[in-house]
Protein backbone atom coordinates (compact mmCIF):
# COMPACT_ATOMS: atom_id res chain seq x y z
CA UNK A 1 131.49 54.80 70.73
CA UNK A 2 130.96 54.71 66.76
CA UNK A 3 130.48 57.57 64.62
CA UNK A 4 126.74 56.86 64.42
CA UNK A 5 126.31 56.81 68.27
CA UNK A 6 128.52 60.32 68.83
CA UNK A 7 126.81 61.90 65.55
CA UNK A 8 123.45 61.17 68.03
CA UNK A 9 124.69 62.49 70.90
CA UNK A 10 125.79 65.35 69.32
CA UNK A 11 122.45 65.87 67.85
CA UNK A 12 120.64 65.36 70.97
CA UNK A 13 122.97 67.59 72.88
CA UNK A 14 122.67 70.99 70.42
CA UNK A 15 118.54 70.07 70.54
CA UNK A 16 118.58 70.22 74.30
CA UNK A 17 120.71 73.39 74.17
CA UNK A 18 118.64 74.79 71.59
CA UNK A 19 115.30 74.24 73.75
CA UNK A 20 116.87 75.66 76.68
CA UNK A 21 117.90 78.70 74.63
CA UNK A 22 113.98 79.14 73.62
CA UNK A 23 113.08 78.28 77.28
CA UNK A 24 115.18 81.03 78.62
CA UNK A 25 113.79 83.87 76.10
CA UNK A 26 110.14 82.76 76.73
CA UNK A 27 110.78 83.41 80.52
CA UNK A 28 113.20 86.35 80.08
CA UNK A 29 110.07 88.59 78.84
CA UNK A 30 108.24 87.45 81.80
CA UNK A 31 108.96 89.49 85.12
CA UNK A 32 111.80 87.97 86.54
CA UNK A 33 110.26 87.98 90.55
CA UNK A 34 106.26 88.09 89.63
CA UNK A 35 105.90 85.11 91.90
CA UNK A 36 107.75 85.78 94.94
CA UNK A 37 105.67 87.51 97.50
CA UNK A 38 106.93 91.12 98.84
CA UNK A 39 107.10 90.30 102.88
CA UNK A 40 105.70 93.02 104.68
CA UNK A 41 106.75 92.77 108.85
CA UNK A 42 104.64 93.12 111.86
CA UNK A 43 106.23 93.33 115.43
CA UNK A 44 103.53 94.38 118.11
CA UNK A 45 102.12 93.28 120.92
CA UNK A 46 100.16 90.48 120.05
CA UNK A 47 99.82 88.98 123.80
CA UNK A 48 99.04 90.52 127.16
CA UNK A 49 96.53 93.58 128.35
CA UNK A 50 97.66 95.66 124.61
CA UNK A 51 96.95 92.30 122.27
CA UNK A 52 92.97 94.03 121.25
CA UNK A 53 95.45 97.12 120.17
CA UNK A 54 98.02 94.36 118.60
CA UNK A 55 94.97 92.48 116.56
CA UNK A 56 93.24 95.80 115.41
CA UNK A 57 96.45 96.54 113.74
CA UNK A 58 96.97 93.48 112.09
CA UNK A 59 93.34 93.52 110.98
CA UNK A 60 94.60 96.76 109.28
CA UNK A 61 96.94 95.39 107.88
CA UNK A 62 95.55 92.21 106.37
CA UNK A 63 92.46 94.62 104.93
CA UNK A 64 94.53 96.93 103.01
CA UNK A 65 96.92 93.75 102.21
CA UNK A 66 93.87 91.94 100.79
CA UNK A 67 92.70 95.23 98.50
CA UNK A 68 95.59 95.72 97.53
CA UNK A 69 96.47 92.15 96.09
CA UNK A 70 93.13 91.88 94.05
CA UNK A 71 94.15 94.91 92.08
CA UNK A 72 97.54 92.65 91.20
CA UNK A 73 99.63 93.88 93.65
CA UNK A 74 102.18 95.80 93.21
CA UNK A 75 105.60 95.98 91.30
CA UNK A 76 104.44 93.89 87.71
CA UNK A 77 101.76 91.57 89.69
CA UNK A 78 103.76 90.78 93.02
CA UNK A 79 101.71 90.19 95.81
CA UNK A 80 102.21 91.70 99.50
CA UNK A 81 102.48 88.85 102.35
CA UNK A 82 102.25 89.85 105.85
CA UNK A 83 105.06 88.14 108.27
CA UNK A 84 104.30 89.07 112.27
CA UNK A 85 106.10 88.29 115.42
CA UNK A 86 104.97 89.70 119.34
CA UNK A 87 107.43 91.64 121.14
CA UNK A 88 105.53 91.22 124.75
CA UNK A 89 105.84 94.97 124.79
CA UNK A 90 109.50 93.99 125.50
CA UNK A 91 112.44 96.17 123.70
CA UNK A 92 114.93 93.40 123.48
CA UNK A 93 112.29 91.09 122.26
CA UNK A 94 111.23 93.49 119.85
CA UNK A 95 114.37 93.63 118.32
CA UNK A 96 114.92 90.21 118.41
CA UNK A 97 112.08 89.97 116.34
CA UNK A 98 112.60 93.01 113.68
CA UNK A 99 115.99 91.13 113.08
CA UNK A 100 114.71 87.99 112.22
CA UNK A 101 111.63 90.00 109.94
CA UNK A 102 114.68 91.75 108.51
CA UNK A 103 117.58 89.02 107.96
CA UNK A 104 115.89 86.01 107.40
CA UNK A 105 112.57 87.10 105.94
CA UNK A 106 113.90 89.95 104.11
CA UNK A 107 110.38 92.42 104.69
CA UNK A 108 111.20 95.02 102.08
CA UNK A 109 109.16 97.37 105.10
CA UNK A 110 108.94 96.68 108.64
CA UNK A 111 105.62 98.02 110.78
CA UNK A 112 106.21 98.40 114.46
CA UNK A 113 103.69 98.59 117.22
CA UNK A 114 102.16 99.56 120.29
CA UNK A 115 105.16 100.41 122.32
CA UNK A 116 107.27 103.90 122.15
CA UNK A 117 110.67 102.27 123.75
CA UNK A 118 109.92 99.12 121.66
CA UNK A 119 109.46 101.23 118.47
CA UNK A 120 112.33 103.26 119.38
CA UNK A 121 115.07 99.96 119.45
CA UNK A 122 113.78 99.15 116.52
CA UNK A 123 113.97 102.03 114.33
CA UNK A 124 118.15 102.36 115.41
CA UNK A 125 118.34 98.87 114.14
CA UNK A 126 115.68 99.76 110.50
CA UNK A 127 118.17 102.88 110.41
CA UNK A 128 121.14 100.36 110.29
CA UNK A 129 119.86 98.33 108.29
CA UNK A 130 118.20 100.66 105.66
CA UNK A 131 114.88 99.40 105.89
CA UNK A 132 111.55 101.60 106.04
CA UNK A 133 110.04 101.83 108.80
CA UNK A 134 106.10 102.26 109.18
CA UNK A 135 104.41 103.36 112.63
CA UNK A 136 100.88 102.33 113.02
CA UNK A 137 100.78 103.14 116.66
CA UNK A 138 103.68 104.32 118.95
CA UNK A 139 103.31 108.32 119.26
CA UNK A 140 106.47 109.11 121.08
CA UNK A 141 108.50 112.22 118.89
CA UNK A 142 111.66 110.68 118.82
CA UNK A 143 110.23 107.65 116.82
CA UNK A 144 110.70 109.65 113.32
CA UNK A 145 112.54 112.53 114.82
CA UNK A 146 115.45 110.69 115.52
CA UNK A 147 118.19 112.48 114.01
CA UNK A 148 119.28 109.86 111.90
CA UNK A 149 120.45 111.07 107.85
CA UNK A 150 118.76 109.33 106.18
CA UNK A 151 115.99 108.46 108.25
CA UNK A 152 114.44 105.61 107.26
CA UNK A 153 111.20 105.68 110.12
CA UNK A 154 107.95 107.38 108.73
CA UNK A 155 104.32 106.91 110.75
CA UNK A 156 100.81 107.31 110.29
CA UNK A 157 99.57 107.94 113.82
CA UNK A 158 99.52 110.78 116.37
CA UNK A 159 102.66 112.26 117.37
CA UNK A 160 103.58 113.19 120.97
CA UNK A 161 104.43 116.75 120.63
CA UNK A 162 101.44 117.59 118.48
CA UNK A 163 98.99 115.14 120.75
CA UNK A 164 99.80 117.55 123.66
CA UNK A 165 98.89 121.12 122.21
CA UNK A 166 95.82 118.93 120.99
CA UNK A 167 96.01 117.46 124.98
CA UNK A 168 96.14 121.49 126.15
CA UNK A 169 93.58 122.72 124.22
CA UNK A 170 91.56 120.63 124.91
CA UNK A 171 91.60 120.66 129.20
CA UNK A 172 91.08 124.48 128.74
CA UNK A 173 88.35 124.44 126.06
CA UNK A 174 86.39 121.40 127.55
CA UNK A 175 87.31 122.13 131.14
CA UNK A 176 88.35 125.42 131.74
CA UNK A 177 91.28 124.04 133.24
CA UNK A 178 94.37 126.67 134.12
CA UNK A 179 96.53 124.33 136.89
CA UNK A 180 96.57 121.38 135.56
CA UNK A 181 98.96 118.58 136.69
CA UNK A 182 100.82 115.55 134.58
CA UNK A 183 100.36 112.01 136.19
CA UNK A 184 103.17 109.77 133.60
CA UNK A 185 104.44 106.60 132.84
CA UNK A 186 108.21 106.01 133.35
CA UNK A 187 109.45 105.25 130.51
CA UNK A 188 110.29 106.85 126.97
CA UNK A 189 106.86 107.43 125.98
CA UNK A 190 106.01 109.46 129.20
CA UNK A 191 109.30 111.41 128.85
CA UNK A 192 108.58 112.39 125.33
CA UNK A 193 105.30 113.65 126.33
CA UNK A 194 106.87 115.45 129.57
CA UNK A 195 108.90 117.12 127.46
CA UNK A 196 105.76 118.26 124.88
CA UNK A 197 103.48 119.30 127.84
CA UNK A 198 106.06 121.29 129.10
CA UNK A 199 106.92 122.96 125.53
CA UNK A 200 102.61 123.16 124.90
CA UNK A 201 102.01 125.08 128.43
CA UNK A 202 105.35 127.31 127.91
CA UNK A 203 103.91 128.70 124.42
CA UNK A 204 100.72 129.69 126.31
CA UNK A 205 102.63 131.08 129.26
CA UNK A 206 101.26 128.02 131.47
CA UNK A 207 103.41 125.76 134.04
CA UNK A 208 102.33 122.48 135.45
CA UNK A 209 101.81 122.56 138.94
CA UNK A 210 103.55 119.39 139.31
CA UNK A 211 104.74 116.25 137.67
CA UNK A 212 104.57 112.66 138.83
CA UNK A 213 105.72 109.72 137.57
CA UNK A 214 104.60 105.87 137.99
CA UNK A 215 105.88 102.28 136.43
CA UNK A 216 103.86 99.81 134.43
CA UNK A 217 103.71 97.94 137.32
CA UNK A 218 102.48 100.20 140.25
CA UNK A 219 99.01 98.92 141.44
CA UNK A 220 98.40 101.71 143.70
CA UNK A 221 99.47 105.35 142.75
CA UNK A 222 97.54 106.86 145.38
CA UNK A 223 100.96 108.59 146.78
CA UNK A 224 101.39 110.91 143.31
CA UNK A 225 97.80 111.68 142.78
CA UNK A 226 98.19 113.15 146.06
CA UNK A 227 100.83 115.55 145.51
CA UNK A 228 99.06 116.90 142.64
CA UNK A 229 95.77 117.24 144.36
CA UNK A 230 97.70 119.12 147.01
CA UNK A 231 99.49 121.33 144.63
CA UNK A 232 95.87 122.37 143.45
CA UNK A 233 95.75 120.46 139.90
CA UNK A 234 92.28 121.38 138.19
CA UNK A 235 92.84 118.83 135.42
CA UNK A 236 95.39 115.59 135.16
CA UNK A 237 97.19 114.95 132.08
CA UNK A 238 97.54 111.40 131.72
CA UNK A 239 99.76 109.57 129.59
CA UNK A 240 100.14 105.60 130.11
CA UNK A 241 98.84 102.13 128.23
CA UNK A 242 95.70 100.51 129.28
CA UNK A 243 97.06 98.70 132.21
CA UNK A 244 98.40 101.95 134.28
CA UNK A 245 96.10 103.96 132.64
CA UNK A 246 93.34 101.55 134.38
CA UNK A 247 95.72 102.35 137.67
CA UNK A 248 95.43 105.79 137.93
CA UNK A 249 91.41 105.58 137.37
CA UNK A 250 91.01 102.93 140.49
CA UNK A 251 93.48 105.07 142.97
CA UNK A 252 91.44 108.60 142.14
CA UNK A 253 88.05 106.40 143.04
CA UNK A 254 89.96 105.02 146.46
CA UNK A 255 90.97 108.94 146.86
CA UNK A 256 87.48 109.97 145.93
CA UNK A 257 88.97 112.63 144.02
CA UNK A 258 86.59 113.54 140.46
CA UNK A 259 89.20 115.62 138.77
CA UNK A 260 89.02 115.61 134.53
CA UNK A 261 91.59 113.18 133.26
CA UNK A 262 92.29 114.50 129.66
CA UNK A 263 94.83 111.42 128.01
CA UNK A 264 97.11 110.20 125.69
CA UNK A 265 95.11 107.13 123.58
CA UNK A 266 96.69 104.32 126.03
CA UNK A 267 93.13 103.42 127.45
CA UNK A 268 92.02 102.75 124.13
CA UNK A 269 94.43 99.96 123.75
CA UNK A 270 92.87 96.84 124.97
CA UNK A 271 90.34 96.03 127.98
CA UNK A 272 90.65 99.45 129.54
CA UNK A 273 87.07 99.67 130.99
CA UNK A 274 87.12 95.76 132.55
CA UNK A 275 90.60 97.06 134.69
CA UNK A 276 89.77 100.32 135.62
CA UNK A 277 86.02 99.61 136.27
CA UNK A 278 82.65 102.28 135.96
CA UNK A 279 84.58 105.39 136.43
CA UNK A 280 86.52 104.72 132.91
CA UNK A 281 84.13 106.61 131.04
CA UNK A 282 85.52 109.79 132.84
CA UNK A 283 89.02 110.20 130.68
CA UNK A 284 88.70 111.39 127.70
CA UNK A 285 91.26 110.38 125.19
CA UNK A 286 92.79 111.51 121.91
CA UNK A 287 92.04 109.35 118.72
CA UNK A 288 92.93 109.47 114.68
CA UNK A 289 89.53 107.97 113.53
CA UNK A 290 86.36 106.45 114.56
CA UNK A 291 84.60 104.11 112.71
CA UNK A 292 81.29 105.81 114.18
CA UNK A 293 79.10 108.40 112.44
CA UNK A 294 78.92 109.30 108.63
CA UNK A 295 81.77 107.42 106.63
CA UNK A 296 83.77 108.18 103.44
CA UNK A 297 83.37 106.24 100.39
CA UNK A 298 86.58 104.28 101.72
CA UNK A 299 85.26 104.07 105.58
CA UNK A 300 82.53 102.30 104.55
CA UNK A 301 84.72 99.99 101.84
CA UNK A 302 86.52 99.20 104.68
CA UNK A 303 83.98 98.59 107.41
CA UNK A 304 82.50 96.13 104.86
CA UNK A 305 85.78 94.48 103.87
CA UNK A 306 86.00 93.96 107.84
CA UNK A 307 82.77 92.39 108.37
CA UNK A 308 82.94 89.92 105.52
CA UNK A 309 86.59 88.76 106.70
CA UNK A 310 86.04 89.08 110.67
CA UNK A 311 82.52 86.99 111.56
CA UNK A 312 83.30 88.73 115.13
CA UNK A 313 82.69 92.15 113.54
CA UNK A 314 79.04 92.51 113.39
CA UNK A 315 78.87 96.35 113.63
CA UNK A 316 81.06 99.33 113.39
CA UNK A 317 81.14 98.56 117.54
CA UNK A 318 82.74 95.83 116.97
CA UNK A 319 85.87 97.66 115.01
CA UNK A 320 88.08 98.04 118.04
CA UNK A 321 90.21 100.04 118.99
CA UNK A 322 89.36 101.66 115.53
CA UNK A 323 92.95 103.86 115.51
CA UNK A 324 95.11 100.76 115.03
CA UNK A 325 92.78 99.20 112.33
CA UNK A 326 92.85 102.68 110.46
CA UNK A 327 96.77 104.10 110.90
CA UNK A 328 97.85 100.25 109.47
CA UNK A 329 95.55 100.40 106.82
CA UNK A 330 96.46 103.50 105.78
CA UNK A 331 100.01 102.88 106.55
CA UNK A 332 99.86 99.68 104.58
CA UNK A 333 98.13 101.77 101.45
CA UNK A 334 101.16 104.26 101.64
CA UNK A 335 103.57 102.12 102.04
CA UNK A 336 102.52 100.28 98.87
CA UNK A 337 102.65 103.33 96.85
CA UNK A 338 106.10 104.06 98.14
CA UNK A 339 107.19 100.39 96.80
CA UNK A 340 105.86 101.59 93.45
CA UNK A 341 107.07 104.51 93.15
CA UNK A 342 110.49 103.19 93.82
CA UNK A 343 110.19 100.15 91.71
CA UNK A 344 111.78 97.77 94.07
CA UNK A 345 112.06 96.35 96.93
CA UNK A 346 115.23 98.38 97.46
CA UNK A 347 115.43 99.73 101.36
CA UNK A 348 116.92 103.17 100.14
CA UNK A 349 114.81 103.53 97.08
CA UNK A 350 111.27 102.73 99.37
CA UNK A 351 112.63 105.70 101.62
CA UNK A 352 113.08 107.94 98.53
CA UNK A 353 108.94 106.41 97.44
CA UNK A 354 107.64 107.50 100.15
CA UNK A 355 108.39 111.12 99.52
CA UNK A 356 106.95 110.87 95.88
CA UNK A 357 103.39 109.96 97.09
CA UNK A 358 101.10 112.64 96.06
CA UNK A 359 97.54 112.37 96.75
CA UNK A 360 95.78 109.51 97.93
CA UNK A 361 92.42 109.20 99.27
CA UNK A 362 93.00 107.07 102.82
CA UNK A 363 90.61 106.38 105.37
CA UNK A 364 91.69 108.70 107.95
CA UNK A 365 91.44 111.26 105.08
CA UNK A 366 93.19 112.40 102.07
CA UNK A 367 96.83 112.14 101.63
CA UNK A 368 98.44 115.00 99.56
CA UNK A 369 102.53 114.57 99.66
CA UNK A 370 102.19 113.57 103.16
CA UNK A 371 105.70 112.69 103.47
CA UNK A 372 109.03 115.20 102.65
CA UNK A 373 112.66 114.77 103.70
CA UNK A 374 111.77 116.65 106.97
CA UNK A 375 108.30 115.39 108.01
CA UNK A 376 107.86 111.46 108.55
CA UNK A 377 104.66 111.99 109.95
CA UNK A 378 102.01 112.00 107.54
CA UNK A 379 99.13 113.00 110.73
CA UNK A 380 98.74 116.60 111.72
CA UNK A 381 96.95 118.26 114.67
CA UNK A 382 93.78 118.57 112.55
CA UNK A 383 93.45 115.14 112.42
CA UNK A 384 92.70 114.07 115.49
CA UNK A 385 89.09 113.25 117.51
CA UNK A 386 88.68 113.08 121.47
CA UNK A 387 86.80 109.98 122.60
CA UNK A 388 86.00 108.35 125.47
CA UNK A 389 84.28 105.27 126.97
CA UNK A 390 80.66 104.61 127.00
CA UNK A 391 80.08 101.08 128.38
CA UNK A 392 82.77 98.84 126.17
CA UNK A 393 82.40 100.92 123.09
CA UNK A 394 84.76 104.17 122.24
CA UNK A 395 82.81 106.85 121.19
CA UNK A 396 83.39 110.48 119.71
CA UNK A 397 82.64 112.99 122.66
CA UNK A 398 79.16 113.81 122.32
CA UNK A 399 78.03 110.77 121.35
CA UNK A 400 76.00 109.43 124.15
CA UNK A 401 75.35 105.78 122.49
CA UNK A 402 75.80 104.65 119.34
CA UNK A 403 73.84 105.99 116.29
């Protein structure tokens, strides 16, 4: 190579270093991330008799998702992307799937679903792995009280211990009742409420006069209902998902026994009134919001948000069930002000967000520091409406058809 030749070279060689120096400060004043999507995860049930329950929270979820995005995101312009998998209502499946929202898609928070023993795995494995945690639906306590420091599981649904004073005062104010017996899943969920039924009659000098268990699987649970009708129950407290819930309706018609079923919001999960057929409209049901009646500013933001995404939602009927479109929307509008507030995707620093949110006007209601190192649950007991069945729809109680 001649002196002329290398002399090029040389040239060419500081001119490409120089244009890669310029290259790199153009982009070093641009944010370094602003393109890469912030993965928020999903596992629910999104098959099965719970999948209406499942696709009302993703609709939730998308909404807010959506609202949030056309104001530019969060975090310098960084849009939220929503990443779901179906845990079958399985534990071990659920988990399967929060590890693979967690280690390969790296969701900076992780929603879970429908299922208290499903939520339960998966917050041991969030508090592991440092990553918020965001409850949409699953109301057993020990889903944010879980004695983990630091806890990284918050929720914006009802809460077992607080759903059964609600549960209590209600039987006695609607129904005078004074005896009243607890029909219960077998499972986490039913044991969490056991345990708040038990506390919520104690404080109100009250026993149960008995308590009977069933599986998710029982078709026929004629035997229990028995027992308590014998031991003189004036009023069943019923806590189960659609499915058993749907159970315990059929085998009080076969017993011919009209007793008032005051319940947990499992019936309100999926196709509740097809299973347990016309006497449905008899249990009455807790609830966090209903899309029926006079709306807030953002309840009717939302309803129309839904209707122009969802051709299937043609009227405020049609929002259903309406608690798992509202708690992930709301959870979703939270949990975006927590990322903000922390100014990363950080697991750790999100936890810390979440207890810097001050007010915020949600669609359940408004938000003022709903969050603090000791409460993860941003729903009280004044939150809550009872509901029940009338034909397919869920209505307030009172309601008599929809207005």
């Amino acid at each position: 190579m001649n002196r002329n030749t290398r002399s090029f070279v040389s040239a060419m060689g500081r001119r490409s270093f120089i244009a890669a120096a310029v290259a790199t400060s153009l982009f070093a004043g641009l944010p370094a991330q602003a393109a890469d999507p912030i993965k928020i995860g999903l596992v629910t049930a999104l098959s099965g008799q719970s999948a209406l329950a499942g696709e009302a929270i993703t609709r939730g979820m998308t909404i807010a998702i959506e609202e949030i995005n056309a104001k530019g995101g969060v975090l310098g312009g960084r849009k939220l992307e929503l990443v779901r998998r179906d845990d079958e209502g399985n534990p071990a499946k659920g988990v399967t799937a929060a590890r693979e929202l967690i280690y390969k898609e790296k969701v900076a928070v992780l929603f879970g679903g429908l299922d208290t023993p499903v939520s339960i795995a998966i917050v041991q494995l969030a508090n592991q792995e440092k990553v918020p945690f965001m409850g949409p639906w699953a109301a057993g306590t020990p889903i944010t009280q879980n004695g983990a420091n630091p806890n990284f599981a918050f929720r914006v649904s009802a809460v077992d211990e607080i759903v059964n004073r609600a549960m209590l005062g209600y039987a006695q104010k609607t129904f005078s009742a004074s005896k009243p017996g607890m029909i219960l899943v077998n499972n986490p969920w039913g044991e969490s409420n056991e345990k708040g039924l038990h506390a919520a009659l104690a404080a109100k000098g009250m026993k149960a006069v008995g308590v009977e268990k069933f599986e998710a699987s029982d078709v026929d649970v004629v035997p229990q209902l028995s027992r308590l009708k014998a031991a003189g129950a004036d009023a069943l407290f019923m806590v189960g998902n659609v499915g058993p819930s749907a159970q315990v309706v059929k085998s009080l018609d076969r017993m011919g026994w009209k007793v008032p079923v005051v319940s947990h919001w499992g019936p309100a999960g999926g196709r509740f009134t097809e299973l347990a057929g016309p006497n449905a409209k008899n249990v009455h049901f807790v609830q966090t919001y209903s899309f029926f009646g006079k709306q807030s500013p953002v309840g009717q933001k939302v309803i129309k948000a839904l209707q122009a995404k969802y051709p299937d939602i043609k009227a405020v009927d049609d929002i259903t069930p309406a608690v798992g479109v509202a708690n992930a929307y709301d959870g979703v509008q939270l949990a975006a002000l927590a990322i903000a507030n922390a100014g990363s995707t950080s697991g750790d620093a999100v936890r810390q967000g979440f207890y810097k949110i001050g007010k915020y006007e949600g669609l359940i209601k408004t938000y003022d520091k709903p969050f603090t190192p000791t409460v993860h649950d941003a729903i009280t007991e004044n939150d809550y409406v009872w509901a029940y069945f009338i034909d397919d729809y869920i209505l307030p109680v009172g309601m008599t058809s929809k207005q």
